[in-house]
PDB file of N, CA and C in Angstrom:
ATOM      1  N   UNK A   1     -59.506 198.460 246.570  1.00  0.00           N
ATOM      2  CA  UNK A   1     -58.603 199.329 247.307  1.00  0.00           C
ATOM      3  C   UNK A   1     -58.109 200.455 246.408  1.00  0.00           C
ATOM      4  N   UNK A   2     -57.671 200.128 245.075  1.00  0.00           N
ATOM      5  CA  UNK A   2     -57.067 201.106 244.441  1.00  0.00           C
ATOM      6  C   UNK A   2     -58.190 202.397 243.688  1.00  0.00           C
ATOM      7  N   UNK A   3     -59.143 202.046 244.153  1.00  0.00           N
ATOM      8  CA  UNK A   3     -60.651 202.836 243.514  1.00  0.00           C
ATOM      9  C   UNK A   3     -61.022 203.624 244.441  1.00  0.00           C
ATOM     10  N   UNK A   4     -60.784 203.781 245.643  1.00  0.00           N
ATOM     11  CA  UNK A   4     -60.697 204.265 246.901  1.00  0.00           C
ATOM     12  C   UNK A   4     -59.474 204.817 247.190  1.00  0.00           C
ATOM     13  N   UNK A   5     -58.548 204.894 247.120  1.00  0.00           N
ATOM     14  CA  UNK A   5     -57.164 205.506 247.579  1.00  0.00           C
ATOM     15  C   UNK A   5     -57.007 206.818 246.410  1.00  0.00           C
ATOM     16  N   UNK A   6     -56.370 207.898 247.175  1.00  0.00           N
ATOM     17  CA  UNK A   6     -56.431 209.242 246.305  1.00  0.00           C
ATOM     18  C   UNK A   6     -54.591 208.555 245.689  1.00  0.00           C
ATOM     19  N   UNK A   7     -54.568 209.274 244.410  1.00  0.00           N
ATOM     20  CA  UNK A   7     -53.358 209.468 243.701  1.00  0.00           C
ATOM     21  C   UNK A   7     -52.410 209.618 244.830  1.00  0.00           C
ATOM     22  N   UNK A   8     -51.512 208.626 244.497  1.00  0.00           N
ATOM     23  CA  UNK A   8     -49.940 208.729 245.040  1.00  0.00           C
ATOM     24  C   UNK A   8     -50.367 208.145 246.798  1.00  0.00           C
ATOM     25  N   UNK A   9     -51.542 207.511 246.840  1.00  0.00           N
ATOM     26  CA  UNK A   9     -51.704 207.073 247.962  1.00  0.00           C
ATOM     27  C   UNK A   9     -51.213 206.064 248.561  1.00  0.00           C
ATOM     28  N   UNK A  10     -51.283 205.752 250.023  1.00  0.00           N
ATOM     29  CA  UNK A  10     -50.232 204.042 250.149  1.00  0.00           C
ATOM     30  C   UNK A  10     -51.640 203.380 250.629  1.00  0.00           C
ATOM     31  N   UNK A  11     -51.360 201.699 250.937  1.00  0.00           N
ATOM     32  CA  UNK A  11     -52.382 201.419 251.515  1.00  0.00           C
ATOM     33  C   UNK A  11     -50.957 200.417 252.197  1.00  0.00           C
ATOM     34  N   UNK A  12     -51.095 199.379 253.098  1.00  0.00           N
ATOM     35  CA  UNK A  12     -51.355 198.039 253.991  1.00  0.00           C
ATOM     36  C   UNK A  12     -51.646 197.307 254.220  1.00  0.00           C
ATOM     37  N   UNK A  13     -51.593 196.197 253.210  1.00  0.00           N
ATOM     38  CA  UNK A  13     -52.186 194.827 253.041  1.00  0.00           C
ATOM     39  C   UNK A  13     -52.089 193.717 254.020  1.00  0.00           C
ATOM     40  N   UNK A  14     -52.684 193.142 254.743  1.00  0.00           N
ATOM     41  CA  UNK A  14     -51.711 191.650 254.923  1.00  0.00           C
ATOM     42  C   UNK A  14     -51.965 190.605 254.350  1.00  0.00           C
ATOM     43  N   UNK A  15     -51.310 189.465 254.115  1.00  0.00           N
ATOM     44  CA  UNK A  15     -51.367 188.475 253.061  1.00  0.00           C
ATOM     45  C   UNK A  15     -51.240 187.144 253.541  1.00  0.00           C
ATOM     46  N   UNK A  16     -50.868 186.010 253.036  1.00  0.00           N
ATOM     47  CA  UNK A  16     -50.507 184.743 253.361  1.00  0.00           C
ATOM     48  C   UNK A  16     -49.535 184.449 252.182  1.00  0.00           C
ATOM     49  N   UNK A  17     -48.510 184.196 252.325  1.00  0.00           N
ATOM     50  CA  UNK A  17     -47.857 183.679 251.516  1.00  0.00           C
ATOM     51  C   UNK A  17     -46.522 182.616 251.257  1.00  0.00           C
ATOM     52  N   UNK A  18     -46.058 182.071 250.572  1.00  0.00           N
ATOM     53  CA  UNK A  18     -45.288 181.584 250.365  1.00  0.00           C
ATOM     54  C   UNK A  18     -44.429 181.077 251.569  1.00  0.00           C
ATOM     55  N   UNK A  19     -43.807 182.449 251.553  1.00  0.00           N
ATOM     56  CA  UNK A  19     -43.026 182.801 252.818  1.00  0.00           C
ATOM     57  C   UNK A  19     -43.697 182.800 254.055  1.00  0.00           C
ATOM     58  N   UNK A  20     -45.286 183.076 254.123  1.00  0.00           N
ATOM     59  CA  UNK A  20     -45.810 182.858 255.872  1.00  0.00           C
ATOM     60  C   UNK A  20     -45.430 181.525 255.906  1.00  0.00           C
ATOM     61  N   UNK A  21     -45.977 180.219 254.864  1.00  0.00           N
ATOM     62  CA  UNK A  21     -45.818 179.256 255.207  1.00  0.00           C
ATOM     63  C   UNK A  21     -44.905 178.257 255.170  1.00  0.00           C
ATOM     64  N   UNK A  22     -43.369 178.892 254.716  1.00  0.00           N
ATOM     65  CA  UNK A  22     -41.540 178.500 255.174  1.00  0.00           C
ATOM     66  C   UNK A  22     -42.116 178.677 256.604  1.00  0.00           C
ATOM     67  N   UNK A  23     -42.569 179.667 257.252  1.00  0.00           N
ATOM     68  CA  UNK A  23     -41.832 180.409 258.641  1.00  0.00           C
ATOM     69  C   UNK A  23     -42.750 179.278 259.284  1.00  0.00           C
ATOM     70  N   UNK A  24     -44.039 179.037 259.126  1.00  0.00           N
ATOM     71  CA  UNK A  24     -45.284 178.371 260.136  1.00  0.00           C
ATOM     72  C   UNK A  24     -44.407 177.427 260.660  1.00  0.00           C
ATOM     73  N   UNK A  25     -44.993 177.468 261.804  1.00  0.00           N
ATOM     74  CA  UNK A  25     -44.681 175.822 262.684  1.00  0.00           C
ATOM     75  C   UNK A  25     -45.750 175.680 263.490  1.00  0.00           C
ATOM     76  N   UNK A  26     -45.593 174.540 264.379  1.00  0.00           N
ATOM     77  CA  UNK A  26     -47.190 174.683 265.491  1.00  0.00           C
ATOM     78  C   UNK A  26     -47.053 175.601 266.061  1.00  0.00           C
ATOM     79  N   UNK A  27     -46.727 176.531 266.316  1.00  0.00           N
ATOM     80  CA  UNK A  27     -47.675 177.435 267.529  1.00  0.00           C
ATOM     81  C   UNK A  27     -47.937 178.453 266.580  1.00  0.00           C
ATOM     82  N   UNK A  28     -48.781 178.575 265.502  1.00  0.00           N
ATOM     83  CA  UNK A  28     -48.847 179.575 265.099  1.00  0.00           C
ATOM     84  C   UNK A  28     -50.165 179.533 265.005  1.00  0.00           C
ATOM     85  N   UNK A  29     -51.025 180.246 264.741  1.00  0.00           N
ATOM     86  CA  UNK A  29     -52.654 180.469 265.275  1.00  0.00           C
ATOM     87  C   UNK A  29     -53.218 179.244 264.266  1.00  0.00           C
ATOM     88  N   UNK A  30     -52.617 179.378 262.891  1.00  0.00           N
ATOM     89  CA  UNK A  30     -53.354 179.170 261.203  1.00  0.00           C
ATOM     90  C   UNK A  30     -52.507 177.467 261.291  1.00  0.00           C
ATOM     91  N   UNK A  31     -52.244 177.068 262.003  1.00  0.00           N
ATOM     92  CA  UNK A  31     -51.156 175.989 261.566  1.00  0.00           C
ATOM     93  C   UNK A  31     -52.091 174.732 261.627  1.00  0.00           C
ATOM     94  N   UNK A  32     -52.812 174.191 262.440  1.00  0.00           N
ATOM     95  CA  UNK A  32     -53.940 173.106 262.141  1.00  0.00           C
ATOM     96  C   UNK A  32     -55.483 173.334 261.554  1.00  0.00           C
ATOM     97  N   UNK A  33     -55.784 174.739 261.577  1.00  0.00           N
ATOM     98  CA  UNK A  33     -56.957 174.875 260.139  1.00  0.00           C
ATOM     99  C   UNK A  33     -56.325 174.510 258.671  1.00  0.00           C
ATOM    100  N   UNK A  34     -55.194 175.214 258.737  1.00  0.00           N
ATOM    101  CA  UNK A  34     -54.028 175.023 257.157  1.00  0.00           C
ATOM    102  C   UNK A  34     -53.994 173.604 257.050  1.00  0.00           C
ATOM    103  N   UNK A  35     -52.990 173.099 257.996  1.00  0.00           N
ATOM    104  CA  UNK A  35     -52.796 171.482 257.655  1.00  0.00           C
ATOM    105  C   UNK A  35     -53.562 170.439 257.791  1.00  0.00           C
ATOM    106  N   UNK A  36     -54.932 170.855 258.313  1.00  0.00           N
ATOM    107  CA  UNK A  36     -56.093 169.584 258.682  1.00  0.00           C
ATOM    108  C   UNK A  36     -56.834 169.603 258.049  1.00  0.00           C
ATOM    109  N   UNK A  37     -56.727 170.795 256.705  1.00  0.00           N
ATOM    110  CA  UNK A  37     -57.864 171.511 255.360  1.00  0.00           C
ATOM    111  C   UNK A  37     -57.650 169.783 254.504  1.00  0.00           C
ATOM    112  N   UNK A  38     -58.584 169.845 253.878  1.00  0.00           N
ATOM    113  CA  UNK A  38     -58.577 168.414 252.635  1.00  0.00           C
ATOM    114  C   UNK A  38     -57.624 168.758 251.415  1.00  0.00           C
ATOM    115  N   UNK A  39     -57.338 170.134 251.216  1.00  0.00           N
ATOM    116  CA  UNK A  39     -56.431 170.835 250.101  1.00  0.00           C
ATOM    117  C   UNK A  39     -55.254 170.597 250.470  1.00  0.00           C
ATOM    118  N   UNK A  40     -54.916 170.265 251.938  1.00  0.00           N
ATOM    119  CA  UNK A  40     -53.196 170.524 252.437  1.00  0.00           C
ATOM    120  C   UNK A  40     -52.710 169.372 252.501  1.00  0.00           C
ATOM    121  N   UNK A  41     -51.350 169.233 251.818  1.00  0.00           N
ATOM    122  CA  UNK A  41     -50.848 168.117 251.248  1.00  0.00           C
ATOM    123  C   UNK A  41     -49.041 168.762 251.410  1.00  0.00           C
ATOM    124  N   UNK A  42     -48.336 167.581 250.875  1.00  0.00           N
ATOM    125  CA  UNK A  42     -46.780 167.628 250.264  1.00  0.00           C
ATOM    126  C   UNK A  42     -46.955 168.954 249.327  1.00  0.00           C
ATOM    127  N   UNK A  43     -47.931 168.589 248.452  1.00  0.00           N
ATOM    128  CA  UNK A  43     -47.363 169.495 246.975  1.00  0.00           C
ATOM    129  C   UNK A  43     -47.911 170.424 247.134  1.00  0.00           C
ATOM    130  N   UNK A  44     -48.778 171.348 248.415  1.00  0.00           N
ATOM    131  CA  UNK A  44     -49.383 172.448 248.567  1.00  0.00           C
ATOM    132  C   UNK A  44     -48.425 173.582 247.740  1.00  0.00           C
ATOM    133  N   UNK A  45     -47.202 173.711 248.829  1.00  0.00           N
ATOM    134  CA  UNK A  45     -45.919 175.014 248.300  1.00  0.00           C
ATOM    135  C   UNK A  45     -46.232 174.763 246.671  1.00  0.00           C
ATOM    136  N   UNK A  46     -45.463 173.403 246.239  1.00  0.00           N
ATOM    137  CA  UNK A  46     -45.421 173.671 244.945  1.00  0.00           C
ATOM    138  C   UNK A  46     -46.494 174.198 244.182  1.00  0.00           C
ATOM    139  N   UNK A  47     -47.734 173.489 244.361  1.00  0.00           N
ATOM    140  CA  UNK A  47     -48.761 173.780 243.702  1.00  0.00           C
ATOM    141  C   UNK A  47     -49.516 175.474 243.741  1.00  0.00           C
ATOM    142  N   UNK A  48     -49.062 176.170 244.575  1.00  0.00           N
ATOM    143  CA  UNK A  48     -49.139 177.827 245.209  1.00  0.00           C
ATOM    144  C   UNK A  48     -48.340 178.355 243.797  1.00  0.00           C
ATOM    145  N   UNK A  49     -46.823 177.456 244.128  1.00  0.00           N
ATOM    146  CA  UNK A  49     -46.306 178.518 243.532  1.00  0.00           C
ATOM    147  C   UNK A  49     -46.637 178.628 241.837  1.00  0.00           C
ATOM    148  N   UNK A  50     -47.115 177.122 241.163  1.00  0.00           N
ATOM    149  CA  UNK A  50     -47.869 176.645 240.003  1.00  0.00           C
ATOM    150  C   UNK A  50     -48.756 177.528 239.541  1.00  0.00           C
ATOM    151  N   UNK A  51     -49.561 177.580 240.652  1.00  0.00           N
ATOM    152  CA  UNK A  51     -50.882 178.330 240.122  1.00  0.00           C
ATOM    153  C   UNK A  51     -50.847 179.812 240.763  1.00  0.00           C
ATOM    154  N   UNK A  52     -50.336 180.175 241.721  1.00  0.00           N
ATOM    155  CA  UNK A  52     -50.214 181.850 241.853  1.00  0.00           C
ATOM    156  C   UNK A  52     -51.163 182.394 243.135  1.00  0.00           C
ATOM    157  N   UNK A  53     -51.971 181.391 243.422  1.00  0.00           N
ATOM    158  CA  UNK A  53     -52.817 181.899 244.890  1.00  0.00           C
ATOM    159  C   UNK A  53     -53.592 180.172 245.155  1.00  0.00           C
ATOM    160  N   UNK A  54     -54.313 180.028 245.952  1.00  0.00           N
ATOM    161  CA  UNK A  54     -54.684 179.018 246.610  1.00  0.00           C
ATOM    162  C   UNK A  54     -55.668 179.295 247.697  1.00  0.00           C
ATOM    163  N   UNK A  55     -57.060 178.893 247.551  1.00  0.00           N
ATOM    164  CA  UNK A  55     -57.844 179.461 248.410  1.00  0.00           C
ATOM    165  C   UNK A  55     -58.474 178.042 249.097  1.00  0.00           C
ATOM    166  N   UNK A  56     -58.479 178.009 250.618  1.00  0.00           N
ATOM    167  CA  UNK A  56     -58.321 177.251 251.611  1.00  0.00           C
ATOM    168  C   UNK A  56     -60.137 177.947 252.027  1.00  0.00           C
ATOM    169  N   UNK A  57     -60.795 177.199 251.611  1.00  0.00           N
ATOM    170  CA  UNK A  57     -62.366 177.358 252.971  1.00  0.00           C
ATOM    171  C   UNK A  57     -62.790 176.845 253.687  1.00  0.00           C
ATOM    172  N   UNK A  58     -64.046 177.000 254.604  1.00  0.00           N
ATOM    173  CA  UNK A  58     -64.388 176.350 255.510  1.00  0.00           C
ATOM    174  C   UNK A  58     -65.686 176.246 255.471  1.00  0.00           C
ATOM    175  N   UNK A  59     -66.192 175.550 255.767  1.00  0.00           N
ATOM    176  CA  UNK A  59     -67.999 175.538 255.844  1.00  0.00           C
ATOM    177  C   UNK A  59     -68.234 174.689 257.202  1.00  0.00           C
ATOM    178  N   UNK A  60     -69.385 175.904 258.032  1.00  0.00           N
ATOM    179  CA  UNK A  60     -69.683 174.908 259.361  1.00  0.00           C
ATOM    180  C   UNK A  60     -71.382 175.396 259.284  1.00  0.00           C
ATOM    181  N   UNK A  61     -72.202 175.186 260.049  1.00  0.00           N
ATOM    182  CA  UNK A  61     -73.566 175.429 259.964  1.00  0.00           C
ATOM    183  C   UNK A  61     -73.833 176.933 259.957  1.00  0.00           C
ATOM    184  N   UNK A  62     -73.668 177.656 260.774  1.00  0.00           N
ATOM    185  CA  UNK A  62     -73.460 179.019 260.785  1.00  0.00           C
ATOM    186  C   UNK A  62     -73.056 179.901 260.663  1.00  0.00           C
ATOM    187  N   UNK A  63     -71.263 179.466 259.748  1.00  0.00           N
ATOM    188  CA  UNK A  63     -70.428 179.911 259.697  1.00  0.00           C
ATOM    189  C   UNK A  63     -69.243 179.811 257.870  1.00  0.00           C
ATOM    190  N   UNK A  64     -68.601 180.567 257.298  1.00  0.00           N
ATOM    191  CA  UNK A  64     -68.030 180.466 256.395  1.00  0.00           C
ATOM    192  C   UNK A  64     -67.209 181.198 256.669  1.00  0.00           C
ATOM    193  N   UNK A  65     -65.663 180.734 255.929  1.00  0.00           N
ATOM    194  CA  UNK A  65     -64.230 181.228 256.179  1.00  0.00           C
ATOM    195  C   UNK A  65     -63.479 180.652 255.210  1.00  0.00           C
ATOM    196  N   UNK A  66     -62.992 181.735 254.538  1.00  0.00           N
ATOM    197  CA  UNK A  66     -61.557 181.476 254.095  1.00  0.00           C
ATOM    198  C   UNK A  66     -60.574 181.900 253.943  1.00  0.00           C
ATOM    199  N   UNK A  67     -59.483 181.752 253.299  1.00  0.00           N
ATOM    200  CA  UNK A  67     -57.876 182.338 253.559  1.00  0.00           C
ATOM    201  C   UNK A  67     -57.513 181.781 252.230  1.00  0.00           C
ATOM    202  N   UNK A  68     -57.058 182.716 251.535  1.00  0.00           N
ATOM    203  CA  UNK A  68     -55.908 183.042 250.307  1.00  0.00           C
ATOM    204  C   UNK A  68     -54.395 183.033 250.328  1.00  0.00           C
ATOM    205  N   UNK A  69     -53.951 182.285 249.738  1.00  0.00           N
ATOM    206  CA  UNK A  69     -52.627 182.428 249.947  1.00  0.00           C
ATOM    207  C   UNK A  69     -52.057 182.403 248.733  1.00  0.00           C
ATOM    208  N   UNK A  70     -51.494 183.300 248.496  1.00  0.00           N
ATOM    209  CA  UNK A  70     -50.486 183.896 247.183  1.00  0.00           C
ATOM    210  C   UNK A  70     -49.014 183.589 247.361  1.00  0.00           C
ATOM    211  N   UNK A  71     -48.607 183.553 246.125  1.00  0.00           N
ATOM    212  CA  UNK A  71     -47.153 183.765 245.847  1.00  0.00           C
ATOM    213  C   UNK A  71     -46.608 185.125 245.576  1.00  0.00           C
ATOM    214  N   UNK A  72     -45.298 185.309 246.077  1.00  0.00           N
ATOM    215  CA  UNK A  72     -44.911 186.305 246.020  1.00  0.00           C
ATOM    216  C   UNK A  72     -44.952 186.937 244.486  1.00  0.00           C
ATOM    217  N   UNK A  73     -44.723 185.854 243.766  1.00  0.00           N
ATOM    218  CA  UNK A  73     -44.569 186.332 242.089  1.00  0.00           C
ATOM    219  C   UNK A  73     -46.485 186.753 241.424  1.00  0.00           C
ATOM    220  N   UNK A  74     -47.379 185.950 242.087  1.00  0.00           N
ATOM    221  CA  UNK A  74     -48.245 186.351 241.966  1.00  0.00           C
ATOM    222  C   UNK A  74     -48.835 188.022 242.298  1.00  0.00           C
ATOM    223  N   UNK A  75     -48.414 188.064 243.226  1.00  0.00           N
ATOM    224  CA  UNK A  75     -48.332 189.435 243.713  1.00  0.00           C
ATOM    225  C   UNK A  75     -47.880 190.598 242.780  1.00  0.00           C
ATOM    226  N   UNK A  76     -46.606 190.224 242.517  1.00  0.00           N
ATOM    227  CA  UNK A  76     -45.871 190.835 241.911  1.00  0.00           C
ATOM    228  C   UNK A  76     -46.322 191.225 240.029  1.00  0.00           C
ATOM    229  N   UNK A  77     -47.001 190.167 240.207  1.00  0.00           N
ATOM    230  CA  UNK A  77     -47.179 190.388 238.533  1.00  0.00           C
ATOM    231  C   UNK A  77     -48.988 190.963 238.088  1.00  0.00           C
ATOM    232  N   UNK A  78     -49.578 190.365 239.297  1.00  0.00           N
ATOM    233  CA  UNK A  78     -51.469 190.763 239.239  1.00  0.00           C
ATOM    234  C   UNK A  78     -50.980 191.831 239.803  1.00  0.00           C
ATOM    235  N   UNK A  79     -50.893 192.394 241.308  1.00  0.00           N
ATOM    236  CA  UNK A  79     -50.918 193.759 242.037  1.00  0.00           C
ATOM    237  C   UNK A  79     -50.598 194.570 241.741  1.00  0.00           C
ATOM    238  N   UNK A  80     -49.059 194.034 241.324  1.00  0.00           N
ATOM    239  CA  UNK A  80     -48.211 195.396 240.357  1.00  0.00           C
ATOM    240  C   UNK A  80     -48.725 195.849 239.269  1.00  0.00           C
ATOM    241  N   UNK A  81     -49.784 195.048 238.455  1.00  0.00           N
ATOM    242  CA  UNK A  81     -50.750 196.174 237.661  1.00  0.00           C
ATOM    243  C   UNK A  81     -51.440 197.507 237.789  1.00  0.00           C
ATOM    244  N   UNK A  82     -51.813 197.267 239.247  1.00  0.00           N
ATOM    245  CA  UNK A  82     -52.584 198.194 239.805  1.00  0.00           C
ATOM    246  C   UNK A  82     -51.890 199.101 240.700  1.00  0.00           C
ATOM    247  N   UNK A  83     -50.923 198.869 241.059  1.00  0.00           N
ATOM    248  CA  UNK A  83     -50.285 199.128 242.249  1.00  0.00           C
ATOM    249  C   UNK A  83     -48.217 199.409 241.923  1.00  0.00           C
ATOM    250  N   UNK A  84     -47.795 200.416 242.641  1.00  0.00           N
ATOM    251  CA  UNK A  84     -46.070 200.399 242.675  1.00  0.00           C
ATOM    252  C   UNK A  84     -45.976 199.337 244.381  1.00  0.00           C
ATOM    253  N   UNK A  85     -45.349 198.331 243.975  1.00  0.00           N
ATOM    254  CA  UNK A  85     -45.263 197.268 245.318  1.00  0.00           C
ATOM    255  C   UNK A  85     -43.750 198.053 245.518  1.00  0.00           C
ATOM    256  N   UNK A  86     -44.365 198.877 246.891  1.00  0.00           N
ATOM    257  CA  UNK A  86     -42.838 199.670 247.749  1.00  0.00           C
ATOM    258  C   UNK A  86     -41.891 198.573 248.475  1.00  0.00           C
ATOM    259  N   UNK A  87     -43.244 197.471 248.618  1.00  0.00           N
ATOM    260  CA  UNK A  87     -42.413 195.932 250.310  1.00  0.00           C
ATOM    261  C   UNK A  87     -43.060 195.412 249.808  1.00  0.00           C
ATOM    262  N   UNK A  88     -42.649 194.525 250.092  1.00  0.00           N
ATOM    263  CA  UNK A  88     -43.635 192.962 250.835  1.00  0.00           C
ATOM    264  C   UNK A  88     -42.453 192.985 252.257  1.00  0.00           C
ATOM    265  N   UNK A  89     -43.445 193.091 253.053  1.00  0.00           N
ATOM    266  CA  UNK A  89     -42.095 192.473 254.593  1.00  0.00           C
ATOM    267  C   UNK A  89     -43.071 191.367 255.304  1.00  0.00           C
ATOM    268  N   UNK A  90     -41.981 190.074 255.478  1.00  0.00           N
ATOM    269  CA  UNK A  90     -42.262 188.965 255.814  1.00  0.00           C
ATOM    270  C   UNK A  90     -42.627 189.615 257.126  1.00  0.00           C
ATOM    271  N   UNK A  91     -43.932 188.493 257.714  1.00  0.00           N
ATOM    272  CA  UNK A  91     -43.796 188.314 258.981  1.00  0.00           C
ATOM    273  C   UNK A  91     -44.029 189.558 259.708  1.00  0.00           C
ATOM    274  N   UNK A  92     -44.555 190.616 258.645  1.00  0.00           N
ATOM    275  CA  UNK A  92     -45.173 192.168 259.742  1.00  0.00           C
ATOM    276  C   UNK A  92     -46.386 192.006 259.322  1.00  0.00           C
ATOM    277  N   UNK A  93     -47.313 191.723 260.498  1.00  0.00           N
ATOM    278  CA  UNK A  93     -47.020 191.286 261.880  1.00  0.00           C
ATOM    279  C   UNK A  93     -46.645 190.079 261.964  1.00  0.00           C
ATOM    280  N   UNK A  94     -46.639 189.301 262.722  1.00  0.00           N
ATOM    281  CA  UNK A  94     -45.860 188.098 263.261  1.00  0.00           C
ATOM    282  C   UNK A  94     -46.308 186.988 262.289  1.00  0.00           C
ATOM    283  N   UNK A  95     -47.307 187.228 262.066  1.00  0.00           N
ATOM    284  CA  UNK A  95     -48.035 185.828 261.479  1.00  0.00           C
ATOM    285  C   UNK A  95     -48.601 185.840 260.252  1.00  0.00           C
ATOM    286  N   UNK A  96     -48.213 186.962 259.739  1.00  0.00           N
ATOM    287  CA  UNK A  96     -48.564 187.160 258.027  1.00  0.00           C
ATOM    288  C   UNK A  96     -47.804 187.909 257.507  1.00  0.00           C
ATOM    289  N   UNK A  97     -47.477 188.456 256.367  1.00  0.00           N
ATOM    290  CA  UNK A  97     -46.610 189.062 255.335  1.00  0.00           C
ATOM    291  C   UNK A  97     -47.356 190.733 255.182  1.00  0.00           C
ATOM    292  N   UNK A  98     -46.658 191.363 254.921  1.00  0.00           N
ATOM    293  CA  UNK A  98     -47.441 193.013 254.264  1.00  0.00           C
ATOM    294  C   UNK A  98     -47.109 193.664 253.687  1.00  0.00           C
ATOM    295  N   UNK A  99     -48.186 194.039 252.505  1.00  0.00           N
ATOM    296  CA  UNK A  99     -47.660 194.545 251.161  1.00  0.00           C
ATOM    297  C   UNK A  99     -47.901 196.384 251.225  1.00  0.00           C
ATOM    298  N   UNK A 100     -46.748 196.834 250.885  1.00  0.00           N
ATOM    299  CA  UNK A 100     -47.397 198.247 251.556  1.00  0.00           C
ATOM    300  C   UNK A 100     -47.088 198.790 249.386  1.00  0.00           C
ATOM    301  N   UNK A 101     -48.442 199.418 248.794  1.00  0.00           N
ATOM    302  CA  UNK A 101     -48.583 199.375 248.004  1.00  0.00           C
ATOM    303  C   UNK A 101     -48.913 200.928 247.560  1.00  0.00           C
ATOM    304  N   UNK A 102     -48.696 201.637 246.516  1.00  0.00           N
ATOM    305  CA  UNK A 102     -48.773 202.812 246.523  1.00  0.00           C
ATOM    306  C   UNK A 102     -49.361 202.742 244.978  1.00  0.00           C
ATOM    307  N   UNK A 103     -50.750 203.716 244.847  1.00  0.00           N
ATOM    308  CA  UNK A 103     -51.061 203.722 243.623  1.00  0.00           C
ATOM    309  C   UNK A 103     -50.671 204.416 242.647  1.00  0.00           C
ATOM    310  N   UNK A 104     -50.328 203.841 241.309  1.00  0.00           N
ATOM    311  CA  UNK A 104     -49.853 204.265 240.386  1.00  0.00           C
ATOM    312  C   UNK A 104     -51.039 205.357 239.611  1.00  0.00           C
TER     313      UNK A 104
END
């Protein structure tokens, strides 16, 4: 993203994080791929916030998927290398977090 964006540019991330998954409850689209994964446990949060991202996949015959989920401090300390982090705003849009990021 930042190799592509002209000087002083913004971009619009969305993310998974920390905070998507305080807010999750069942009706949320991600809530039984997340919790029915072999990775999802008690110590998931903690272990996110341990290690700084957490990558959740899927394997079906025809198909591959996955989802990343970061910590906010992760963010903050990898992105912000590359990036002036203007937000993170929870929950824009409803069901994920967004980092609106402007290159340094």
């Amino acid at each position: 993203v930042r190799r592509i964006m002209r000087p002083n540019g913004v971009a619009l991330v969305s993310v998974v994080t920390e905070k998507t998954l305080d807010a999750m409850d069942e009706t949320w689209p991600m809530y039984l791929p997340f919790t029915n994964h072999p990775a999802w446990g008690p110590d998931f949060r903690e272990e996110l916030l341990k290690r700084g991202k957490r990558v959740l996949r899927w394997h079906a015959d025809r198909s591959y998927s996955s989802n990343v989920i970061y910590s906010t401090e992760y963010i903050e300390n990898v992105f912000g290398r590359f990036f002036h982090i203007e937000e993170i705003r929870h929950q824009f849009p409803i069901y994920q977090d967004s980092l609106i990021l402007r290159r340094r």
